[in-house]
C-alpha atoms as a PDB file:
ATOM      1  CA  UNK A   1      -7.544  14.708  -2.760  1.00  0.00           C
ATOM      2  CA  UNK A   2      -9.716  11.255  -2.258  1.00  0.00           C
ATOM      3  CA  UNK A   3      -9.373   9.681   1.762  1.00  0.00           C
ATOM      4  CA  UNK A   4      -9.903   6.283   2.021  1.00  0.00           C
ATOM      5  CA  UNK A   5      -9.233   3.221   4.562  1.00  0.00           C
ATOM      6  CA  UNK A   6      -7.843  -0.275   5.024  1.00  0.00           C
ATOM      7  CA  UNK A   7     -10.333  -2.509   6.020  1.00  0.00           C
ATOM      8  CA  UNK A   8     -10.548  -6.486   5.941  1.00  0.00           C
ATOM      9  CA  UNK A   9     -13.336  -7.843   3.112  1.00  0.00           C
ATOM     10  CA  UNK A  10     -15.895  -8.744   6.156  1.00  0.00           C
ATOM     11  CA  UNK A  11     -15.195  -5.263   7.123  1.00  0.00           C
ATOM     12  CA  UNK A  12     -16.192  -3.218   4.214  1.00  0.00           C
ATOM     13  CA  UNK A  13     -20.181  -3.232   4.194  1.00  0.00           C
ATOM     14  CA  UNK A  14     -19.358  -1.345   7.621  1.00  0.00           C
ATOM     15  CA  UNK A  15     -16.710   1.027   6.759  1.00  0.00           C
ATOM     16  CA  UNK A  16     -18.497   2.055   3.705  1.00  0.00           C
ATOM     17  CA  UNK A  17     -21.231   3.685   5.331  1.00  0.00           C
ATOM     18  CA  UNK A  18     -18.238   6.104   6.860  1.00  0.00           C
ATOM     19  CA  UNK A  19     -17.686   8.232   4.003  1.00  0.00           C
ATOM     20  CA  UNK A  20     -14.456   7.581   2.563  1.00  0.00           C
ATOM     21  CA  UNK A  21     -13.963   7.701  -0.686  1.00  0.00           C
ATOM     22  CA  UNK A  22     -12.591   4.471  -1.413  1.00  0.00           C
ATOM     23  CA  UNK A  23     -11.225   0.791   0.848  1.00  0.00           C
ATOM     24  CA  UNK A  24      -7.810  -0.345   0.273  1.00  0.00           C
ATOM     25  CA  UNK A  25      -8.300  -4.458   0.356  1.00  0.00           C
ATOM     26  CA  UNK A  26      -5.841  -6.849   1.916  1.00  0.00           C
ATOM     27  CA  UNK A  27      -4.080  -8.213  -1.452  1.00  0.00           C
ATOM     28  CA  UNK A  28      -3.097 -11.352   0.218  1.00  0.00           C
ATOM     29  CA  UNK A  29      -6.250 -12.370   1.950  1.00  0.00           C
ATOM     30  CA  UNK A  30      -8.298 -11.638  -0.984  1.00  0.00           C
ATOM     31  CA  UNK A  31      -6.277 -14.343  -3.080  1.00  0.00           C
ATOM     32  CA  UNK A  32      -6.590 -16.513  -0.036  1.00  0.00           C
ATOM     33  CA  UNK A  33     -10.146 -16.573  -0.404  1.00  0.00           C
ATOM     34  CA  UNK A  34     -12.325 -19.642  -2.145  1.00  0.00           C
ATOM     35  CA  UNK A  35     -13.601 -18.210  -5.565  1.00  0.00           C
ATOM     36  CA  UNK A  36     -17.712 -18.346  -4.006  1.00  0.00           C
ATOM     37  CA  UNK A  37     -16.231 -16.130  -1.353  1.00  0.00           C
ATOM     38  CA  UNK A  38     -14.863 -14.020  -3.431  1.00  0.00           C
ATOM     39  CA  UNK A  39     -17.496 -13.917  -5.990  1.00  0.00           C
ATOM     40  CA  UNK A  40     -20.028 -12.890  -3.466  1.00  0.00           C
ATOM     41  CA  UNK A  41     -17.769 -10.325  -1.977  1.00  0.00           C
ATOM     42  CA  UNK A  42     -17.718  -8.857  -5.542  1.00  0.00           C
ATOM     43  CA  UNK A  43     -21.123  -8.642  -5.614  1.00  0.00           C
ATOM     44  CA  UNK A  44     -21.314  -6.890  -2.310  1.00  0.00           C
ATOM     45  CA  UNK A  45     -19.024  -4.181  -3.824  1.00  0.00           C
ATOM     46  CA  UNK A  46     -20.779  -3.571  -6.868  1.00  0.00           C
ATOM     47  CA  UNK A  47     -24.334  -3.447  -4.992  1.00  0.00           C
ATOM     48  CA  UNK A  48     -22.912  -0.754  -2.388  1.00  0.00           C
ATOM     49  CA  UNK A  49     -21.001   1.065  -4.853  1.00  0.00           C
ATOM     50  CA  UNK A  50     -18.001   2.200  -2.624  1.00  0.00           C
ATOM     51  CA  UNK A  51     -15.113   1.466  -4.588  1.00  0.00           C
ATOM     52  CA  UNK A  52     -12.142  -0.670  -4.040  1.00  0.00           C
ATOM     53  CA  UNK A  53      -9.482   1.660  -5.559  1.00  0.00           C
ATOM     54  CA  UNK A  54      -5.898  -0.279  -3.957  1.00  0.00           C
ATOM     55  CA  UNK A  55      -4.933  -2.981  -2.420  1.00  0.00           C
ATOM     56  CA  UNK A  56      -1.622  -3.269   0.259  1.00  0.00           C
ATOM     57  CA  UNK A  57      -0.539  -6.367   2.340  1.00  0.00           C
ATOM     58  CA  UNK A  58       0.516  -8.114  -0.972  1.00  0.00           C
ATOM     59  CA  UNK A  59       1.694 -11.137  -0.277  1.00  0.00           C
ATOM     60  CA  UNK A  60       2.393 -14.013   1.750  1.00  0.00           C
ATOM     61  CA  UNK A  61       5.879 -14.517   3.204  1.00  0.00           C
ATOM     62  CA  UNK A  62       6.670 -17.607   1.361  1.00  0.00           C
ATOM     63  CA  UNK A  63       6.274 -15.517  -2.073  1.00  0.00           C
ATOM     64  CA  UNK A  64       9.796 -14.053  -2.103  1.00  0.00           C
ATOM     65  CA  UNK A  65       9.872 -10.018  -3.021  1.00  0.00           C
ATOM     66  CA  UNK A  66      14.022 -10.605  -2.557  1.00  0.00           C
ATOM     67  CA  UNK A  67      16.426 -12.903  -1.068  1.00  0.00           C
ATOM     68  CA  UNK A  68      17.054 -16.573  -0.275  1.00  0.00           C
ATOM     69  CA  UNK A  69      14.206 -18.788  -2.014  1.00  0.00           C
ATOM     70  CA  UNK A  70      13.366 -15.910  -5.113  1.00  0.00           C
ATOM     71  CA  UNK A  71      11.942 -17.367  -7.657  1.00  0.00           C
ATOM     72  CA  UNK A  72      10.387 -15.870 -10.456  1.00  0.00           C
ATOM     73  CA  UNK A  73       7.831 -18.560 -11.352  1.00  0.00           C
ATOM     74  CA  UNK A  74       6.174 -18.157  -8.105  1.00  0.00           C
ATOM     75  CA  UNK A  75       6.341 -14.445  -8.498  1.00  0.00           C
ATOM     76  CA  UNK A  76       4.327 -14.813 -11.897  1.00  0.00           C
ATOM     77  CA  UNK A  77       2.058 -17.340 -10.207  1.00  0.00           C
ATOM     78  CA  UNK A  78       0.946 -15.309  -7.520  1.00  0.00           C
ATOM     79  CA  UNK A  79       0.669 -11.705  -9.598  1.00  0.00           C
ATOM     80  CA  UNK A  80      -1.530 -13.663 -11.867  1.00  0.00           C
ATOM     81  CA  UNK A  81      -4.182 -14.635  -9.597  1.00  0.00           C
ATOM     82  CA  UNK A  82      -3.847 -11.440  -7.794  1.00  0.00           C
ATOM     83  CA  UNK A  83      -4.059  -9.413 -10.811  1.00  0.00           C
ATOM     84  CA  UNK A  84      -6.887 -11.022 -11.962  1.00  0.00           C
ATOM     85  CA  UNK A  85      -9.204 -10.620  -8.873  1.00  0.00           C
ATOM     86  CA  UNK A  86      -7.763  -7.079  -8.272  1.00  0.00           C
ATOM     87  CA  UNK A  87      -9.417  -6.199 -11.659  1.00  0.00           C
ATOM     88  CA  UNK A  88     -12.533  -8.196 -10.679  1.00  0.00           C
ATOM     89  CA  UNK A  89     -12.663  -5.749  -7.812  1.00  0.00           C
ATOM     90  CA  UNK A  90     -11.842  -2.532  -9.697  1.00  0.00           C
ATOM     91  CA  UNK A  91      -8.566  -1.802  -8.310  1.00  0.00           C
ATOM     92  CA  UNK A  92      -6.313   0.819  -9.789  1.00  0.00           C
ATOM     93  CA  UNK A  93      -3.363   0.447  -7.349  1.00  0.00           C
ATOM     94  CA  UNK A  94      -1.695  -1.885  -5.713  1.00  0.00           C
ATOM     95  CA  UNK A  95       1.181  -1.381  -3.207  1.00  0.00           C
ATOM     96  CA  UNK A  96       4.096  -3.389  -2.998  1.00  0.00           C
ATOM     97  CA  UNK A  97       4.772  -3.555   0.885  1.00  0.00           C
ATOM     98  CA  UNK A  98       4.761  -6.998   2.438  1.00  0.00           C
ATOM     99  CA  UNK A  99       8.168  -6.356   4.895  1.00  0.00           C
ATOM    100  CA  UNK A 100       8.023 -10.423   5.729  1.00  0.00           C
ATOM    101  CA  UNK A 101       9.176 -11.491   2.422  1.00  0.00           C
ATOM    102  CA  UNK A 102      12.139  -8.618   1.718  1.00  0.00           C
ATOM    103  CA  UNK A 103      14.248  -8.987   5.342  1.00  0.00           C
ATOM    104  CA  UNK A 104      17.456  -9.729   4.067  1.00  0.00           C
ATOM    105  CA  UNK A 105      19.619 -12.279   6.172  1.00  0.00           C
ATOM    106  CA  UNK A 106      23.190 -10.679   7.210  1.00  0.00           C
ATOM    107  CA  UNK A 107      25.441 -10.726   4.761  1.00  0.00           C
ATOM    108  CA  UNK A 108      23.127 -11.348   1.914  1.00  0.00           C
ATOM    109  CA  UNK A 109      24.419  -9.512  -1.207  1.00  0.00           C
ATOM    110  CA  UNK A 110      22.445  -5.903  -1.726  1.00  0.00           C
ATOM    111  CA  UNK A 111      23.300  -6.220  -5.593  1.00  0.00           C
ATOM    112  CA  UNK A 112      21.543  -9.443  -5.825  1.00  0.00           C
ATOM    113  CA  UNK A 113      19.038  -8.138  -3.955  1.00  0.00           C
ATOM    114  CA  UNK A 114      18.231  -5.532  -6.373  1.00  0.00           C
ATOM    115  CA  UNK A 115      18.179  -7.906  -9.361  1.00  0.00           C
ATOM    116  CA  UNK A 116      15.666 -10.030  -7.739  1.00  0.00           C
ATOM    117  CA  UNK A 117      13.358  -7.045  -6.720  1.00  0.00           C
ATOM    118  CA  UNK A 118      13.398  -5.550 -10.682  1.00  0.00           C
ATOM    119  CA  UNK A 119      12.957  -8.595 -11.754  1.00  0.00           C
ATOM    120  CA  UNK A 120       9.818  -8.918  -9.191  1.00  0.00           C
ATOM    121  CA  UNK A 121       8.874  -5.794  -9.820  1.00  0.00           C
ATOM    122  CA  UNK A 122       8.776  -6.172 -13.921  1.00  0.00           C
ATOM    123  CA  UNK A 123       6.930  -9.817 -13.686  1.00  0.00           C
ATOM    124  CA  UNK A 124       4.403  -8.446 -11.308  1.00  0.00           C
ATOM    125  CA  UNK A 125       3.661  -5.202 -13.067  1.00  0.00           C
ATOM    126  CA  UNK A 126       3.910  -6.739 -16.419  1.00  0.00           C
ATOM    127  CA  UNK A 127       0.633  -9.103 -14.649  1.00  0.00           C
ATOM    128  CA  UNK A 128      -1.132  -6.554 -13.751  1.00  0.00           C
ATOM    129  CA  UNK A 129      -0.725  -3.937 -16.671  1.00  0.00           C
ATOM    130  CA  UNK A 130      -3.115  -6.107 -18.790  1.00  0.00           C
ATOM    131  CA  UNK A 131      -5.434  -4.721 -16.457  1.00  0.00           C
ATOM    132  CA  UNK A 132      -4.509  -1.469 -16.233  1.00  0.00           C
ATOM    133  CA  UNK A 133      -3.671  -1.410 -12.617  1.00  0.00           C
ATOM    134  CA  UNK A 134      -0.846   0.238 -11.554  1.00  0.00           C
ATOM    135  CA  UNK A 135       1.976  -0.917  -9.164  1.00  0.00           C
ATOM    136  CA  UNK A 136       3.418   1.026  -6.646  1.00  0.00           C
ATOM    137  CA  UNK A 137       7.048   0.138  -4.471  1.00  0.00           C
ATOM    138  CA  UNK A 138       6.353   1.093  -0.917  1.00  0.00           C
ATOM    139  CA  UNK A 139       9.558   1.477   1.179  1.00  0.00           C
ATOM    140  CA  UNK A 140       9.200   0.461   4.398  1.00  0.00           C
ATOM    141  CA  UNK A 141      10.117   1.478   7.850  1.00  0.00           C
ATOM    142  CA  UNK A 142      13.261  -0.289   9.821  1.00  0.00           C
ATOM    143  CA  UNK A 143      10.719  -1.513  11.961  1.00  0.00           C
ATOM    144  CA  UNK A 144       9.725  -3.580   9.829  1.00  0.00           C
ATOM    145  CA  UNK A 145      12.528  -4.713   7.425  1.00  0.00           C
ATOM    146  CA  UNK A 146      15.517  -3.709   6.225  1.00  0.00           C
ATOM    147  CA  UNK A 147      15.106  -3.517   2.681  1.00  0.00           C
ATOM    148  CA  UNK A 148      14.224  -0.340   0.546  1.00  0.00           C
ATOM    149  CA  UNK A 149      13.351   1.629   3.765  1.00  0.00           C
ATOM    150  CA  UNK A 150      13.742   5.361   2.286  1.00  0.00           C
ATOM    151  CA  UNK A 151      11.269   6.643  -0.166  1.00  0.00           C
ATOM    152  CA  UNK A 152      14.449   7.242  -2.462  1.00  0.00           C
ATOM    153  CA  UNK A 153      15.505   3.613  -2.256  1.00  0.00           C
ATOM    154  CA  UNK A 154      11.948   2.638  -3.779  1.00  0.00           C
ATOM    155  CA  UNK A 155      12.066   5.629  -6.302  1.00  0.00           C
ATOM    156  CA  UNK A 156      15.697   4.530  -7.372  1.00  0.00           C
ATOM    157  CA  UNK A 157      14.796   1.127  -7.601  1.00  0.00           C
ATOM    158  CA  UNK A 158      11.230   2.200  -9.842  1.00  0.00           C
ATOM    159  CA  UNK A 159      13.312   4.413 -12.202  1.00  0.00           C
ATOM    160  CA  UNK A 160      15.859   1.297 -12.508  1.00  0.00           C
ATOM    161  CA  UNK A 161      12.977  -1.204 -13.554  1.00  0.00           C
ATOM    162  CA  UNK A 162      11.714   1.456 -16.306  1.00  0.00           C
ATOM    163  CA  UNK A 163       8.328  -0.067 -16.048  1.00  0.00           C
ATOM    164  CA  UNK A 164       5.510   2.660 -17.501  1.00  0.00           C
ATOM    165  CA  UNK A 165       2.832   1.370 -14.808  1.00  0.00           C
ATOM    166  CA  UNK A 166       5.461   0.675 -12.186  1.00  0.00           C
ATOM    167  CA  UNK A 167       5.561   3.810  -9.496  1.00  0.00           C
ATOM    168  CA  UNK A 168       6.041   4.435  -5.344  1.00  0.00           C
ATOM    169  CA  UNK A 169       3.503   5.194  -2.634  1.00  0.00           C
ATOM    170  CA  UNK A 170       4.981   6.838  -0.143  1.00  0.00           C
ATOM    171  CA  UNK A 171       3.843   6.097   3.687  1.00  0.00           C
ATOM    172  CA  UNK A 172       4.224   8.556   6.548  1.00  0.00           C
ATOM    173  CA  UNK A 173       4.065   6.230   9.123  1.00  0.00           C
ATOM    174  CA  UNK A 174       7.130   4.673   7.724  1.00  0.00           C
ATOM    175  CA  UNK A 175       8.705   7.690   6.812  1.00  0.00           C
ATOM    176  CA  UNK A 176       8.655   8.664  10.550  1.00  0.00           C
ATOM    177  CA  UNK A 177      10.617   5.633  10.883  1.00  0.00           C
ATOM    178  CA  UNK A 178      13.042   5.894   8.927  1.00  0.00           C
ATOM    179  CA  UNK A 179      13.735   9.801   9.686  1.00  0.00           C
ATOM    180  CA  UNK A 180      12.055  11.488   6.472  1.00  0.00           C
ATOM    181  CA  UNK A 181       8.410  12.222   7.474  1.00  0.00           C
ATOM    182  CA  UNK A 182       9.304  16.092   7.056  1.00  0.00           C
ATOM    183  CA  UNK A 183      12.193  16.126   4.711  1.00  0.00           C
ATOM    184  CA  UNK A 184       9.434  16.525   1.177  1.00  0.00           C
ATOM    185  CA  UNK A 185       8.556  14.199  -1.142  1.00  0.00           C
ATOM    186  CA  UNK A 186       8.887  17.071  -4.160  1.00  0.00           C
ATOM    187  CA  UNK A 187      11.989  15.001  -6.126  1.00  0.00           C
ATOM    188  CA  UNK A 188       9.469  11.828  -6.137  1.00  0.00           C
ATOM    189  CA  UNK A 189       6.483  13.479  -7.851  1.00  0.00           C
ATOM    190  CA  UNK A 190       7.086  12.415 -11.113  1.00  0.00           C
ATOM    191  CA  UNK A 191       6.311   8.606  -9.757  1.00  0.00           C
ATOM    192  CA  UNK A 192       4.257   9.573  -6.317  1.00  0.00           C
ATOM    193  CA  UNK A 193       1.336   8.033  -7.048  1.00  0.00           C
ATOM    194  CA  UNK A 194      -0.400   7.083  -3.983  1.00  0.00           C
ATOM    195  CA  UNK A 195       0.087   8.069  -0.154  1.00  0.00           C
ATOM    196  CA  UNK A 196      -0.625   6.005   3.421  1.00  0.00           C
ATOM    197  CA  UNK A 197      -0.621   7.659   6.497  1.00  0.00           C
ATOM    198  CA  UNK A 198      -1.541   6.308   9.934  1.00  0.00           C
ATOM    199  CA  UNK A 199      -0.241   6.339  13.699  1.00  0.00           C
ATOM    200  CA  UNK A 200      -0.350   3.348  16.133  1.00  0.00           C
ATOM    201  CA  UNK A 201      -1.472   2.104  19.743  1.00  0.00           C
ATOM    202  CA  UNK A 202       1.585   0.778  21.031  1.00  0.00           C
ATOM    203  CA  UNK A 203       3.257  -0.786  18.528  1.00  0.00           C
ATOM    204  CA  UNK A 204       4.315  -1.113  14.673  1.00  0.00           C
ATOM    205  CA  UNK A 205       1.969  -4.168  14.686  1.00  0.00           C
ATOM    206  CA  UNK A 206      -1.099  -1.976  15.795  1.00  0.00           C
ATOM    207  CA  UNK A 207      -1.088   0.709  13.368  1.00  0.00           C
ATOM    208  CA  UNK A 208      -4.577   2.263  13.408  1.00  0.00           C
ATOM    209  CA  UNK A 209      -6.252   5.441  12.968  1.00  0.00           C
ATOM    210  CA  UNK A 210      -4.608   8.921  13.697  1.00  0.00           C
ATOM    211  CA  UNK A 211      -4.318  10.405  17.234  1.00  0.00           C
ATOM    212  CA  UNK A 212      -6.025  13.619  17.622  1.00  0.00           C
ATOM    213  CA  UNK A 213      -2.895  14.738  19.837  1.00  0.00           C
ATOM    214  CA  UNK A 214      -1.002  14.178  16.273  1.00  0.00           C
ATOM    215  CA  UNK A 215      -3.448  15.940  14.271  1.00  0.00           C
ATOM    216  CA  UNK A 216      -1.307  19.443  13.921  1.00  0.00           C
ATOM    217  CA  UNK A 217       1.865  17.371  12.797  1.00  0.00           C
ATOM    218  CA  UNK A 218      -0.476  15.525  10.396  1.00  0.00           C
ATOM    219  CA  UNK A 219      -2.467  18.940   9.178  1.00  0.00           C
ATOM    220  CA  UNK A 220       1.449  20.052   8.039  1.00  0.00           C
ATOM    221  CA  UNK A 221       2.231  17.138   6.354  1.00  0.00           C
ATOM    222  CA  UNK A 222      -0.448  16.894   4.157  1.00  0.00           C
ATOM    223  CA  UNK A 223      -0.489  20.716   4.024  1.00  0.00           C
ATOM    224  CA  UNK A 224       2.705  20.433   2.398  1.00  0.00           C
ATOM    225  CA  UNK A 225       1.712  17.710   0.086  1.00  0.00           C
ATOM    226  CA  UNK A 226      -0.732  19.695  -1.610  1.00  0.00           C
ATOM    227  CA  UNK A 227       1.749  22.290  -1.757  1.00  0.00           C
ATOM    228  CA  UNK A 228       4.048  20.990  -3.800  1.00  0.00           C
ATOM    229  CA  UNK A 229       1.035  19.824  -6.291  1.00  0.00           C
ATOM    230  CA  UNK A 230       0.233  16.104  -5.168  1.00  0.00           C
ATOM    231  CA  UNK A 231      -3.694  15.396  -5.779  1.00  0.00           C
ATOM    232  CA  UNK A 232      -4.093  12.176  -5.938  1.00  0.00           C
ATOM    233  CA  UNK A 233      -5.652   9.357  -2.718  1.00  0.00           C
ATOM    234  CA  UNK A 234      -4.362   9.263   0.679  1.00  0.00           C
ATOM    235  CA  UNK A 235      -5.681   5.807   2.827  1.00  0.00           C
ATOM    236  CA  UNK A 236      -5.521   5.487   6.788  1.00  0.00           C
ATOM    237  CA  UNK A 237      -3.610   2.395   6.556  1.00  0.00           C
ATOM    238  CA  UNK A 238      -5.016   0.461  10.125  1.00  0.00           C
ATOM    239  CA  UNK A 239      -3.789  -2.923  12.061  1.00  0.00           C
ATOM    240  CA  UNK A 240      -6.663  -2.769  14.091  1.00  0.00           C
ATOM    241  CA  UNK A 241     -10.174  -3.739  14.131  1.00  0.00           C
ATOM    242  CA  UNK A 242     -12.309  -1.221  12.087  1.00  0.00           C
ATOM    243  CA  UNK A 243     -13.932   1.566  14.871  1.00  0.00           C
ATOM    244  CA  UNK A 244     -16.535   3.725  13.544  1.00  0.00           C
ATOM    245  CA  UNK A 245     -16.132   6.665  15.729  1.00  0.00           C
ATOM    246  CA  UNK A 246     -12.502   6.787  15.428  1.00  0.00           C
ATOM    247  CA  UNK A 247     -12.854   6.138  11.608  1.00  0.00           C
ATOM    248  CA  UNK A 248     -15.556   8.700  11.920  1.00  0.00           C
ATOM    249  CA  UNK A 249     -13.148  11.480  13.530  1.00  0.00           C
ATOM    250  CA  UNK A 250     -10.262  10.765  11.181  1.00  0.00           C
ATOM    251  CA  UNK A 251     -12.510  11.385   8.169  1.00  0.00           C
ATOM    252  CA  UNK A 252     -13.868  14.459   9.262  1.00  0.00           C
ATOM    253  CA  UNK A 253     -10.266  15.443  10.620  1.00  0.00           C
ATOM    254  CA  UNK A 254      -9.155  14.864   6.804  1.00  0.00           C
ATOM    255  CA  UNK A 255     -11.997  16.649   4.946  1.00  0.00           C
ATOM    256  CA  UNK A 256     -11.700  19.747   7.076  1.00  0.00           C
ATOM    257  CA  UNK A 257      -8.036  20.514   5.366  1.00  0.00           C
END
């Protein structure tokens, strides 16, 4: 199993010299960024070598995932460019999170809702299959939206778009949410394809690294994962300013499994 972490571009030079494996990049702030900026932050990857293997934070709240204002010509517009520099960066997955631009209004139609998210979902990984990158639904935690907030909602709605490089990351932080953190992710392995995991300091807006206090409940879940045959990357997804001895501990806390 690979670790890796979140961190913010002007954060990576830093968290490289961790250990991880691999840094998840901030989807939306790297599409944000002038093309010099981002040119010399490519630069900076390929001269440290630590590589960029997913992105999460997608995408702005004005780009529509579902609901009032969905339109699928922005959709295309935006996976383009963030295709594009994903592959410039060596990405191989990016999550489809971004809770800001799925809350539903009251009232609003859930079969409607599902239209517009396969059609999302097909536009976007359609964009991002010329690079070989592939897309992953992330269903996210009540307290955060309340859209696709079970890890079966995102694998129905995956197996309904019938996309070949369209699968689900599954997050324990938002599984613990929404009730499942223990219930097994066995039924989803045929489209698990990336995991998150993370605790926070207060608050679902200060997710950060895990709590030693946690660590036991942690140990089991990840026990289990490997368990039931899951190999693949697992990223601290953080909030928070990057902290080397806490990103230190974690790391260490993971390898020791």
């Amino acid at each position: 199993m690979l670790f890796g972490c979140t961190c913010k571009p002007d954060e990576y030079e830093a968290v490289s010299k961790i250990g991880f494996d691999y840094v998840e990049f901030p989807c939306r702030a790297i599409c944000e960024m002038d093309d010099s900026i981002f040119n010399a932050l490519c630069r900076k990857v390929e001269k440290i070598g630590v590589p960029v293997m997913g992105m999460n934070l997608y995408c702005p709240p004005e780009v529509i995932i579902a609901g009032p204002g969905f339109s699928a010509d922005n959709t295309l517009i935006y996976a383009r460019k963030a295709a594009s520099r994903a592959s410039s960066l060596g990405v191989r997955t990016v999550g489809i999170g971004s809770p800001r631009s799925r809350t539903l209004p009251d009232g609003f139609n859930r079969n409607m809702a599902d239209d517009q998210l396969i059609e999302f979902l097909r536009i976007t990984a359609a964009e991002f299959k010329k690079y070989n990158i592939t897309v992953a639904m992330e269903a996210l935690g009540p307290c955060f939206c309340n859209y696709i907030n079970t890890v079966s909602d995102a694998y129905e709605i995956a197996c309904k778009a019938n996309v070949d490089n369209l699968k689900i990351l599954a997050d324990f932080y938002n599984m613990e949410h929404s009730g499942e953190a223990d219930t097994g992710l066995r039924p989803y392995m045929d489209h698990l394809v990336h995991m998150h995991i993370s605790d926070d300091d207060g608050t679902p807006t200060q997710r950060s690294y895990l709590h030693p206090g946690k660590y036991p409940i942690h140990k089991d879940r990840i026990r289990e994962l490997r368990r039931i045959g899951y190999i693949g990357s697992l990223t601290i997804e953080i909030d928070i300013p990057f902290d080397k001895e806490r990103a230190n501990d974690n790391l260490q806390f993971l390898k020791s499994m």
